[in-house]
PDB file of N, CA and C in Angstrom:
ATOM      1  N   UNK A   1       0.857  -1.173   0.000  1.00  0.00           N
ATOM      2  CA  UNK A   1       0.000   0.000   0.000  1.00  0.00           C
ATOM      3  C   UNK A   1       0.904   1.236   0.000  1.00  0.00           C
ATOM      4  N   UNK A   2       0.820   2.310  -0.584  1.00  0.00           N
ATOM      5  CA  UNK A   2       1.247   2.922  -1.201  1.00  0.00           C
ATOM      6  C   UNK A   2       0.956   4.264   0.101  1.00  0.00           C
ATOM      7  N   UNK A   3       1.973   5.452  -0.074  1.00  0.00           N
ATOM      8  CA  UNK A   3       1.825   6.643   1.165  1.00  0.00           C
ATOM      9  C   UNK A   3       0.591   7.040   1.080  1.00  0.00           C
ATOM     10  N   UNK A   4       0.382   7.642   0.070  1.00  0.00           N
ATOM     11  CA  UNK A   4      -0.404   8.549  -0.418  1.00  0.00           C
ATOM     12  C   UNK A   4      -2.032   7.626  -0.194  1.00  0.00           C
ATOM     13  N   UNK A   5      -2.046   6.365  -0.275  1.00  0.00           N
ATOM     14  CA  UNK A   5      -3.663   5.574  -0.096  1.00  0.00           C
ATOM     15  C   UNK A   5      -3.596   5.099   1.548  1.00  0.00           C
ATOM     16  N   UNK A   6      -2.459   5.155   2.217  1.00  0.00           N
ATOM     17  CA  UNK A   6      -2.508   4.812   3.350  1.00  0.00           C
ATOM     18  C   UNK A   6      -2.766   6.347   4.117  1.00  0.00           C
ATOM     19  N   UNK A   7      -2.665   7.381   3.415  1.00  0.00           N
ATOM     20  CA  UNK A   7      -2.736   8.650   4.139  1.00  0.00           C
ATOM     21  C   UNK A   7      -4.578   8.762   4.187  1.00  0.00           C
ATOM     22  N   UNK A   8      -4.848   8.540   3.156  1.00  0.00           N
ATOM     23  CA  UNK A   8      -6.165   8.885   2.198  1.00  0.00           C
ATOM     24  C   UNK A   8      -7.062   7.990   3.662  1.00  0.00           C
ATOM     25  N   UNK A   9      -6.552   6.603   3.609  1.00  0.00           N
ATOM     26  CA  UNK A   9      -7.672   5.578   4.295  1.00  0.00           C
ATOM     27  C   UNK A   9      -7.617   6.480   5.572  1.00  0.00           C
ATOM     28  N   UNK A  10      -6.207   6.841   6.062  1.00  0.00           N
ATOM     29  CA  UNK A  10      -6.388   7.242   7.701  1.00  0.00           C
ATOM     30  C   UNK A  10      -7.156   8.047   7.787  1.00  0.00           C
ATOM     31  N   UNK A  11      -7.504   9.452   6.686  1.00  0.00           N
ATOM     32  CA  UNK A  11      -8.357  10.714   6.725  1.00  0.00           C
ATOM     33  C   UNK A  11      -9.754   9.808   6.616  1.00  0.00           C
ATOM     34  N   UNK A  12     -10.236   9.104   6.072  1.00  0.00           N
ATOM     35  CA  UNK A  12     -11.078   8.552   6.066  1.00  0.00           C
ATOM     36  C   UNK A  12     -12.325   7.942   7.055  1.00  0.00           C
ATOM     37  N   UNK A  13     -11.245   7.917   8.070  1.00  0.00           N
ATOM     38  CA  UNK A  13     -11.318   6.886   9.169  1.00  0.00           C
ATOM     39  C   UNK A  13     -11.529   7.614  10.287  1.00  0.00           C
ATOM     40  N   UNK A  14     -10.619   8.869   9.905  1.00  0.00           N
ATOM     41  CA  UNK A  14     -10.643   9.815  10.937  1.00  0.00           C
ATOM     42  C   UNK A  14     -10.879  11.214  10.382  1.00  0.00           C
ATOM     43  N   UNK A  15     -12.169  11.273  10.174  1.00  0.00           N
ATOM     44  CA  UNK A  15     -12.482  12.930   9.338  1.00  0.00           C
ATOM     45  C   UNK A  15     -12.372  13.775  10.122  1.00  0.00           C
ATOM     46  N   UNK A  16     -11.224  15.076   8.988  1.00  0.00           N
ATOM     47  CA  UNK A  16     -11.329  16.548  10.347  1.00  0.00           C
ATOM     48  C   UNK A  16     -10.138  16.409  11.264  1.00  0.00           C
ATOM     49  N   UNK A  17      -9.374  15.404  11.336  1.00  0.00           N
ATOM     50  CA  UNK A  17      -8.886  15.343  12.646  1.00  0.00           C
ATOM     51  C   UNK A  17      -7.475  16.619  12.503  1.00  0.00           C
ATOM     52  N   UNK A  18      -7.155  17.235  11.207  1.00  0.00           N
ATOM     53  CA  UNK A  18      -6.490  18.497  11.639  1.00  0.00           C
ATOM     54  C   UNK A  18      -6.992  19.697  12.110  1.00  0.00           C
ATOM     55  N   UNK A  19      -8.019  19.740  11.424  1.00  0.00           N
ATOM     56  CA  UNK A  19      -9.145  20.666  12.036  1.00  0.00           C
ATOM     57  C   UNK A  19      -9.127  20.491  13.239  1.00  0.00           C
ATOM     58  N   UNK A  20      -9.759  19.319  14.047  1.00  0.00           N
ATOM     59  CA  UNK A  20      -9.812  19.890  15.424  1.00  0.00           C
ATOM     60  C   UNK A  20      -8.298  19.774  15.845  1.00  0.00           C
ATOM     61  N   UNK A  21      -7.151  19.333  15.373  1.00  0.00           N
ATOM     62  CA  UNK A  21      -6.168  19.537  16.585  1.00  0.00           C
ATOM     63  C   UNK A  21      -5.802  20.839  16.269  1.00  0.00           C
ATOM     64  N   UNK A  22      -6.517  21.721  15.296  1.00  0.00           N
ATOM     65  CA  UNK A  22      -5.574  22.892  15.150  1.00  0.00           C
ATOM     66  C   UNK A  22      -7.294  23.650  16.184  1.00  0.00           C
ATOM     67  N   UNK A  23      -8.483  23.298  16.189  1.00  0.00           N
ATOM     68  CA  UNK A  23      -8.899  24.430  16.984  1.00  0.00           C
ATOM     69  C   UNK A  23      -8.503  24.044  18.817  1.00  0.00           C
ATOM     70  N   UNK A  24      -8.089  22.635  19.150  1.00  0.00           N
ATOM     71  CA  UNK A  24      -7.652  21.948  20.315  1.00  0.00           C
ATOM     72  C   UNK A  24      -6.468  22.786  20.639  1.00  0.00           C
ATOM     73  N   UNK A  25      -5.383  23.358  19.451  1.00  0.00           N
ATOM     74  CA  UNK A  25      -3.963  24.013  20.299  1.00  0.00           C
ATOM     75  C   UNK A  25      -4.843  25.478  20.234  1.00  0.00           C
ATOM     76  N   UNK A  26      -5.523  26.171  19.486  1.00  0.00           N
ATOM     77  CA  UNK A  26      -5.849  27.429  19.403  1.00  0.00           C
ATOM     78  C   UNK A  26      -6.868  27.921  20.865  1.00  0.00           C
ATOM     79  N   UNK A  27      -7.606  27.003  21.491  1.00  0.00           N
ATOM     80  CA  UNK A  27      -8.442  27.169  22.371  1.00  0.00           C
ATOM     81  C   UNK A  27      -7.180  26.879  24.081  1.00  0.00           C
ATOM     82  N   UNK A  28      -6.179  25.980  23.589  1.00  0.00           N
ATOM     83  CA  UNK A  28      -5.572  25.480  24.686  1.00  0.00           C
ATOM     84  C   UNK A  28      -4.171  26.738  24.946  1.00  0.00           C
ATOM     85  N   UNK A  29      -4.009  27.750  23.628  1.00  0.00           N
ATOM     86  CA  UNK A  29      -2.902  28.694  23.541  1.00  0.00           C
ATOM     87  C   UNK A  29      -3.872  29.668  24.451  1.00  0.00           C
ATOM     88  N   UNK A  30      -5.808  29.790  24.442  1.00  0.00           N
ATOM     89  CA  UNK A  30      -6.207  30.819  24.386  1.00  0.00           C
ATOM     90  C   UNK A  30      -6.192  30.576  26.376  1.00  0.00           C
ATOM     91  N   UNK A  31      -6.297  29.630  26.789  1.00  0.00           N
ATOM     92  CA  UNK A  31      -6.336  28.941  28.080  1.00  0.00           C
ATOM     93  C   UNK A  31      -5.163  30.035  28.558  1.00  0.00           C
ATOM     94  N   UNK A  32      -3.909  29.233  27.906  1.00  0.00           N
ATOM     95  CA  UNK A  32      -2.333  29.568  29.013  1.00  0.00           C
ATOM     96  C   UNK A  32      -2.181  31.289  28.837  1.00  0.00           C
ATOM     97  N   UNK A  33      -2.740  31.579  27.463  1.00  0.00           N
ATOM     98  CA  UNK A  33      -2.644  33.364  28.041  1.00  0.00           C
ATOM     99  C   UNK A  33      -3.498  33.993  28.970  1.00  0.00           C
ATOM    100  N   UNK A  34      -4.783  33.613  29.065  1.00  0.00           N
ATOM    101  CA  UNK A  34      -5.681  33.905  30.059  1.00  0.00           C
ATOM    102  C   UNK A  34      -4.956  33.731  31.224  1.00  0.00           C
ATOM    103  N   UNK A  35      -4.713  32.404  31.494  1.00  0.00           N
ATOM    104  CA  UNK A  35      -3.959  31.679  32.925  1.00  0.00           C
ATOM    105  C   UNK A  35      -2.883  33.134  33.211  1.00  0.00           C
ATOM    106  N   UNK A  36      -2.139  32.835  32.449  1.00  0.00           N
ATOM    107  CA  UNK A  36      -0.549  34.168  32.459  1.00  0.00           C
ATOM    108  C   UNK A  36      -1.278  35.381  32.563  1.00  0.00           C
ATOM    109  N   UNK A  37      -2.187  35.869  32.278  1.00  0.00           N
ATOM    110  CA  UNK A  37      -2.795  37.426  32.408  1.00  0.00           C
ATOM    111  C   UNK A  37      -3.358  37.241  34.105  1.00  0.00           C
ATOM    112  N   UNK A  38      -4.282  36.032  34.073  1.00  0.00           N
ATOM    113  CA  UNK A  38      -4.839  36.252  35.522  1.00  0.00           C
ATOM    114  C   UNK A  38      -3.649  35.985  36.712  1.00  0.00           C
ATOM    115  N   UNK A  39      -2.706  35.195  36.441  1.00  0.00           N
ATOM    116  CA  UNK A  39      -2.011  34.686  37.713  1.00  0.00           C
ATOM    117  C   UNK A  39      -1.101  35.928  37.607  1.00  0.00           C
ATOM    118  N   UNK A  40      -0.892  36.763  36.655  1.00  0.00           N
ATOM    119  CA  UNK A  40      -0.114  38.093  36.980  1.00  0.00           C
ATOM    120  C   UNK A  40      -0.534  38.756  37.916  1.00  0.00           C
ATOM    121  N   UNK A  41      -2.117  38.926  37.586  1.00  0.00           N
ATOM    122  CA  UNK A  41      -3.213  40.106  38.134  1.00  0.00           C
ATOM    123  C   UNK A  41      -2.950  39.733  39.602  1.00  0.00           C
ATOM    124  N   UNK A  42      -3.167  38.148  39.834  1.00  0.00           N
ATOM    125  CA  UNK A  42      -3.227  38.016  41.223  1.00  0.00           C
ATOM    126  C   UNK A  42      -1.631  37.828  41.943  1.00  0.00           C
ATOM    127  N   UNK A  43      -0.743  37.785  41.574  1.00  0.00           N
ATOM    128  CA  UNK A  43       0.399  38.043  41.681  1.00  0.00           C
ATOM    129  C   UNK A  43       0.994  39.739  42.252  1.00  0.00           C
ATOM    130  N   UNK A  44      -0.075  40.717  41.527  1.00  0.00           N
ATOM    131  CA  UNK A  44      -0.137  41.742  41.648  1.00  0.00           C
ATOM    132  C   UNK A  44      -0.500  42.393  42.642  1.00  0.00           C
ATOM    133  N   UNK A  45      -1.635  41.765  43.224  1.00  0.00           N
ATOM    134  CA  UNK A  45      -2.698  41.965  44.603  1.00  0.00           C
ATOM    135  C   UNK A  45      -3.547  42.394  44.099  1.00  0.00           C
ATOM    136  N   UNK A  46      -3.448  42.176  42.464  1.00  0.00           N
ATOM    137  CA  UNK A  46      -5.105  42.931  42.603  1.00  0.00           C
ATOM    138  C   UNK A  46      -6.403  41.704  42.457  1.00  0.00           C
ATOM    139  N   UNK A  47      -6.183  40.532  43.147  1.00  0.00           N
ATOM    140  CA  UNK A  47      -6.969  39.546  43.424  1.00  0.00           C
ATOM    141  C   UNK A  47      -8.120  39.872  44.256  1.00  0.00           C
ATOM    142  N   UNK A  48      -9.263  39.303  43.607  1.00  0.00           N
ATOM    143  CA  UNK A  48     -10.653  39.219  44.488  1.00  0.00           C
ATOM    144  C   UNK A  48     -11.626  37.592  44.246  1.00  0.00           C
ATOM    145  N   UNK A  49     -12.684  37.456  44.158  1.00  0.00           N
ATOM    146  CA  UNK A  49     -13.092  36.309  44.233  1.00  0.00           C
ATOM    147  C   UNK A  49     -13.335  36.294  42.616  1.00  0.00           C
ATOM    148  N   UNK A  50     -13.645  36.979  41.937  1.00  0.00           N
ATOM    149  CA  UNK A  50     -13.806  36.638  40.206  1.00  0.00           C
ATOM    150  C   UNK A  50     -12.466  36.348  40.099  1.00  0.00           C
ATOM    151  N   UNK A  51     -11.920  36.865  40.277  1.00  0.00           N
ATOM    152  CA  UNK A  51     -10.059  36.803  39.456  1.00  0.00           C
ATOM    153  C   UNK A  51      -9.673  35.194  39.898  1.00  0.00           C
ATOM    154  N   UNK A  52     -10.262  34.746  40.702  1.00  0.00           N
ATOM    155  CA  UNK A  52      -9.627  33.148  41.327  1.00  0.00           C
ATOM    156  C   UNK A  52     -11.095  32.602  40.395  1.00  0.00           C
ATOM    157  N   UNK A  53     -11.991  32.801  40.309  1.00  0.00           N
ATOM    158  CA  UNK A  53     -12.875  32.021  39.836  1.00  0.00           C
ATOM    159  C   UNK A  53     -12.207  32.263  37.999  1.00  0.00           C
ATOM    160  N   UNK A  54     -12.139  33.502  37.214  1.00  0.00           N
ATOM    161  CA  UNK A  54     -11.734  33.661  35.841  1.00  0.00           C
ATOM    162  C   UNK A  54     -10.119  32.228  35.530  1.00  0.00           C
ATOM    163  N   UNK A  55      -9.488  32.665  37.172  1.00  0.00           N
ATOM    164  CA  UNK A  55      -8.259  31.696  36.829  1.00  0.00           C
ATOM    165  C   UNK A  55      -8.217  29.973  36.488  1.00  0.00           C
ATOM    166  N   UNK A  56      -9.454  29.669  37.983  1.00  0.00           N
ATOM    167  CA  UNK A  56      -9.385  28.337  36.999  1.00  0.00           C
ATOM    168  C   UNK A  56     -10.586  27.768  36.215  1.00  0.00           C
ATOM    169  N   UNK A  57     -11.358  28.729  36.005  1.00  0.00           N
ATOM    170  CA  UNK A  57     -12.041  28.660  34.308  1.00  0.00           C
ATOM    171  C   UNK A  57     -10.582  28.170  33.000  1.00  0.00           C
ATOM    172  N   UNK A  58      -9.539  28.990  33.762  1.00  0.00           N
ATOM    173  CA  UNK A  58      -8.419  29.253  32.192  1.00  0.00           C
ATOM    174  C   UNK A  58      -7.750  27.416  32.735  1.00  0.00           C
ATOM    175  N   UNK A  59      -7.870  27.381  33.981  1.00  0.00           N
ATOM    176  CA  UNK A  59      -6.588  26.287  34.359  1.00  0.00           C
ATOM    177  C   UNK A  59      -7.665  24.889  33.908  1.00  0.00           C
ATOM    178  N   UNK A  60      -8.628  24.976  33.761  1.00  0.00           N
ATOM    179  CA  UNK A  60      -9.674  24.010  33.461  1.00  0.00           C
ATOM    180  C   UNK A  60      -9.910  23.940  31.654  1.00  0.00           C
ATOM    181  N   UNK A  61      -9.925  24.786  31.154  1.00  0.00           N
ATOM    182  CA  UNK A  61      -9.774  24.942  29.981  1.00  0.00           C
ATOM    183  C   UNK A  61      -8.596  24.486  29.186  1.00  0.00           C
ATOM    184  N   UNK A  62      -7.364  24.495  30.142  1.00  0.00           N
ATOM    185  CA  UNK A  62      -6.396  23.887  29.621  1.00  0.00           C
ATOM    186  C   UNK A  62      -6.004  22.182  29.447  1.00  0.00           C
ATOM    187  N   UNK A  63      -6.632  21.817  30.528  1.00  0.00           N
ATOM    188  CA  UNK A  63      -7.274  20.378  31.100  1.00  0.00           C
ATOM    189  C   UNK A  63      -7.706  20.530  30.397  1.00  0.00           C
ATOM    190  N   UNK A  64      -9.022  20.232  29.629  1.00  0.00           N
ATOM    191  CA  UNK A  64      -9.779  19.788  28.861  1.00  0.00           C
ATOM    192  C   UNK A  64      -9.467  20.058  27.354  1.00  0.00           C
ATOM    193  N   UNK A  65      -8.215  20.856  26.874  1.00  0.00           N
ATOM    194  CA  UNK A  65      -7.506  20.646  26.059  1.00  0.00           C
ATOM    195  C   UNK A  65      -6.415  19.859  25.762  1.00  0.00           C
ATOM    196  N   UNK A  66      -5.818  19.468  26.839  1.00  0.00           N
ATOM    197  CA  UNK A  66      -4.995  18.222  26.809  1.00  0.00           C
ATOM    198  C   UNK A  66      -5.648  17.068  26.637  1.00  0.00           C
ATOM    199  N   UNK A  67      -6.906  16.527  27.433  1.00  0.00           N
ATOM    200  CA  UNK A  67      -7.367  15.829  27.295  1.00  0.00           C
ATOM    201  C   UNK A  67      -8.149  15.191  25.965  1.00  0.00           C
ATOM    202  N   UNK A  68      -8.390  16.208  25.239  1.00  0.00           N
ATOM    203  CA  UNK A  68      -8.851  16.400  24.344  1.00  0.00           C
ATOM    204  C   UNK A  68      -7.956  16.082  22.597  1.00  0.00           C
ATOM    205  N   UNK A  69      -6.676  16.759  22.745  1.00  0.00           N
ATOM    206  CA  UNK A  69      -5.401  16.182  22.378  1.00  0.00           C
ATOM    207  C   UNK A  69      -4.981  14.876  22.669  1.00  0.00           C
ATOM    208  N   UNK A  70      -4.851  14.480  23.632  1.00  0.00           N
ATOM    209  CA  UNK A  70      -4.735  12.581  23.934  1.00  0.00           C
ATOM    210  C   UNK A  70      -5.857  12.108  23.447  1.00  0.00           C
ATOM    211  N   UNK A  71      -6.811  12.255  23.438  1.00  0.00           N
ATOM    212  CA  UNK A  71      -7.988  11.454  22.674  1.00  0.00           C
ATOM    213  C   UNK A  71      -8.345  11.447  21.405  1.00  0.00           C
ATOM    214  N   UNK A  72      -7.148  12.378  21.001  1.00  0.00           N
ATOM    215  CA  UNK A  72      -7.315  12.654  19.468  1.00  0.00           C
ATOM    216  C   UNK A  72      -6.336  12.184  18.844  1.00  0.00           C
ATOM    217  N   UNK A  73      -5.542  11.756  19.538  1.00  0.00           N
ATOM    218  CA  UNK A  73      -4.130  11.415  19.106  1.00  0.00           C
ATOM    219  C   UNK A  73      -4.263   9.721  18.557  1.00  0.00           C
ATOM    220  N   UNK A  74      -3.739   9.674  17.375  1.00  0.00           N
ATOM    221  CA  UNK A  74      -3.908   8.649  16.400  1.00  0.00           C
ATOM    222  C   UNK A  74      -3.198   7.521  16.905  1.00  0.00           C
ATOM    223  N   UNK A  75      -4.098   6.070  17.082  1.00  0.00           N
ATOM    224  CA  UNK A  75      -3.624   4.648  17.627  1.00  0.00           C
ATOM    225  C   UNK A  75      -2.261   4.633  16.934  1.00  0.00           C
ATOM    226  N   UNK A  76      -1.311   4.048  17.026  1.00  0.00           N
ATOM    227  CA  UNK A  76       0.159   2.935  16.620  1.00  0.00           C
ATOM    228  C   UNK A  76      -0.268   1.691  16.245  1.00  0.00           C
TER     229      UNK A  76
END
């Protein structure tokens, strides 16, 4: 079997799957800057109860982008 029909069957098998790993790193890049903006803020003192709740919205978001990446990640 030949590259190019063994590439073809895998897309086949697995439709989209660059698509989502490219919106999986774009949502998981959008996580760690949030994370880095809020853990500055609160680093800063300017922490209150949203700023810990916004933070791990971002630290949860990142979780569920990893996770999301391992489950997408193509058998051997």
């Amino acid at each position: 079997m030949g590259d190019r029909e063994r590439r073809l069957r895998e897309e086949a098998r697995h439709p989209y799957r660059p698509l989502r790993r490219f919106v999986y790193v774009a949502l998981g890049g959008s996580g760690v800057l949030g994370a880095l903006v809020f853990s500055a803020q609160l680093l800063a003192g300017k922490g209150n109860v949203s700023l810990i709740g916004n933070l791990g919205l971002q630290l949860a978001v990142i979780a569920a982008t990893i996770w999301l990446l391992r489950r997408d990640r193509p058998s051997v």
